[in-house]
Protein backbone atom coordinates (compact mmCIF):
# COMPACT_ATOMS: atom_id res chain seq x y z
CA UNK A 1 2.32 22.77 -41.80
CA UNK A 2 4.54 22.19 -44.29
CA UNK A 3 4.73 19.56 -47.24
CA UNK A 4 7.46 18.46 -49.47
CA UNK A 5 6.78 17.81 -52.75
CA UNK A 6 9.31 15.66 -54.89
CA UNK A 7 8.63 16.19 -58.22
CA UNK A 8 10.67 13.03 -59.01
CA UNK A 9 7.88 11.15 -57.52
CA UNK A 10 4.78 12.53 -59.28
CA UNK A 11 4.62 10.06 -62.21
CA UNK A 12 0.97 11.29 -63.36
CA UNK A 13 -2.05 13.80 -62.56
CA UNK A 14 -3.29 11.61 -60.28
CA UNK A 15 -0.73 10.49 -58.19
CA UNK A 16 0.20 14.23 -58.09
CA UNK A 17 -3.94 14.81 -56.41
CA UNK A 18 -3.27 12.33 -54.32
CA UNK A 19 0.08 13.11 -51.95
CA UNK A 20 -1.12 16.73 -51.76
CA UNK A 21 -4.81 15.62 -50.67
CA UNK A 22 -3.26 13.15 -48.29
CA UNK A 23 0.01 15.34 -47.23
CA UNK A 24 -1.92 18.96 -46.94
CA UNK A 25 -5.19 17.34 -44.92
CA UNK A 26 -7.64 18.79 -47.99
CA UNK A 27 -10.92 18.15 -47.30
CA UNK A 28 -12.74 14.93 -48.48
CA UNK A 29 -14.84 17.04 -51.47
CA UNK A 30 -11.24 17.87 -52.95
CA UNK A 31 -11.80 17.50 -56.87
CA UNK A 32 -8.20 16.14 -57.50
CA UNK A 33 -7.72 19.06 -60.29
CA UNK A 34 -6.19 22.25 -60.35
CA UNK A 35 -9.25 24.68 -60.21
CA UNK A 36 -10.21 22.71 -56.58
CA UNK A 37 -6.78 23.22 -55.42
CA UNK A 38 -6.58 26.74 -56.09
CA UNK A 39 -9.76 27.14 -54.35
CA UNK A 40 -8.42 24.86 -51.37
CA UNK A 41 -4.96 26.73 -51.11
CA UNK A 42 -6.52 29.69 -50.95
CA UNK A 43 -9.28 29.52 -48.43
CA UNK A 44 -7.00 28.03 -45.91
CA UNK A 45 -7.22 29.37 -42.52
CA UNK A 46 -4.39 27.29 -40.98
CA UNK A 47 -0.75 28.15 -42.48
CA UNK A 48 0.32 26.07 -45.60
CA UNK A 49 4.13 26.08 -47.17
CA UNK A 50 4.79 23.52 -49.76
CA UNK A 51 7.83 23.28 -51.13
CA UNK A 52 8.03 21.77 -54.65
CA UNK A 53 11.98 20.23 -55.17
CA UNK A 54 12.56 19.42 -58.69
CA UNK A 55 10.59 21.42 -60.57
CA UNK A 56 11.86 20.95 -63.71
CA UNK A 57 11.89 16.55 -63.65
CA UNK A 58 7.84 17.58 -62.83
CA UNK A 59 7.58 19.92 -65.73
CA UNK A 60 9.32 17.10 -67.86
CA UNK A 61 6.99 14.11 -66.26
CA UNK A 62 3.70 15.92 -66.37
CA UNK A 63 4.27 18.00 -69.14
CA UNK A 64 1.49 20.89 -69.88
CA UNK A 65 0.11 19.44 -66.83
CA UNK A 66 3.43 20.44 -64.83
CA UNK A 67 3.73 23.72 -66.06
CA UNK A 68 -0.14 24.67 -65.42
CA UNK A 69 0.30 22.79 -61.91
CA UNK A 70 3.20 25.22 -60.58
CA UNK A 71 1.55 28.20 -61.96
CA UNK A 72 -1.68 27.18 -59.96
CA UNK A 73 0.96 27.06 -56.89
CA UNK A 74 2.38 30.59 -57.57
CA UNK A 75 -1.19 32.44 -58.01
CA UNK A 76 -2.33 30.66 -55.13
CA UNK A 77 0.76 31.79 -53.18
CA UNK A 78 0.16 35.05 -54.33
CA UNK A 79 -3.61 35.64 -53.50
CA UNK A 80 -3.37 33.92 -49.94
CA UNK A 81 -1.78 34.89 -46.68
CA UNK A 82 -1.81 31.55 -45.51
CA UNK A 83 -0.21 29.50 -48.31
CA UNK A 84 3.59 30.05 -49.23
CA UNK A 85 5.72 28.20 -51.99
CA UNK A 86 9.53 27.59 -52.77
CA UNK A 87 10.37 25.85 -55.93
CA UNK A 88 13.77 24.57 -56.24
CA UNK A 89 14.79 23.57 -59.82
């Protein structure tokens, strides 16, 4: 599977929650922060590539938030065989 993220489009924490609970199939007892989706990205037996365009409008929208968000991406991608990540500035 594979889901495009726009970060254009993510205009706060929760809308962010949201598309990727409705876009990646997470499981109904998703917390909508970024400790659950660590903990869903990376106990995924199914393949998982998101790609994140506009990185840096995210960072700007979402602040803190944006920067912790994409870093919760990037460990995930690196403790998980199943979840891969491009981020395109």
């Amino acid at each position: 599977m594979q889901v495009i993220i726009d970060g254009r489009n993510m205009k706060d924490k929760q809308t962010l929650h949201v598309y990727l609970k409705e876009q990646c199939k997470f499981p109904e007892y998703y917390g909508n922060n970024l400790d659950a989706l660590y903990d869903v990205l990376t106990d995924r037996e199914e393949p998982l590539e998101i790609k994140l365009e506009h990185a840096d409008e995210l960072k700007e929208i979402l602040c803190g938030y944006g920067e912790a968000f994409i870093e919760t991406l990037e460990d995930a991608a690196a403790a998980s065989k199943n979840f891969k990540l491009e981020i395109k500035q």
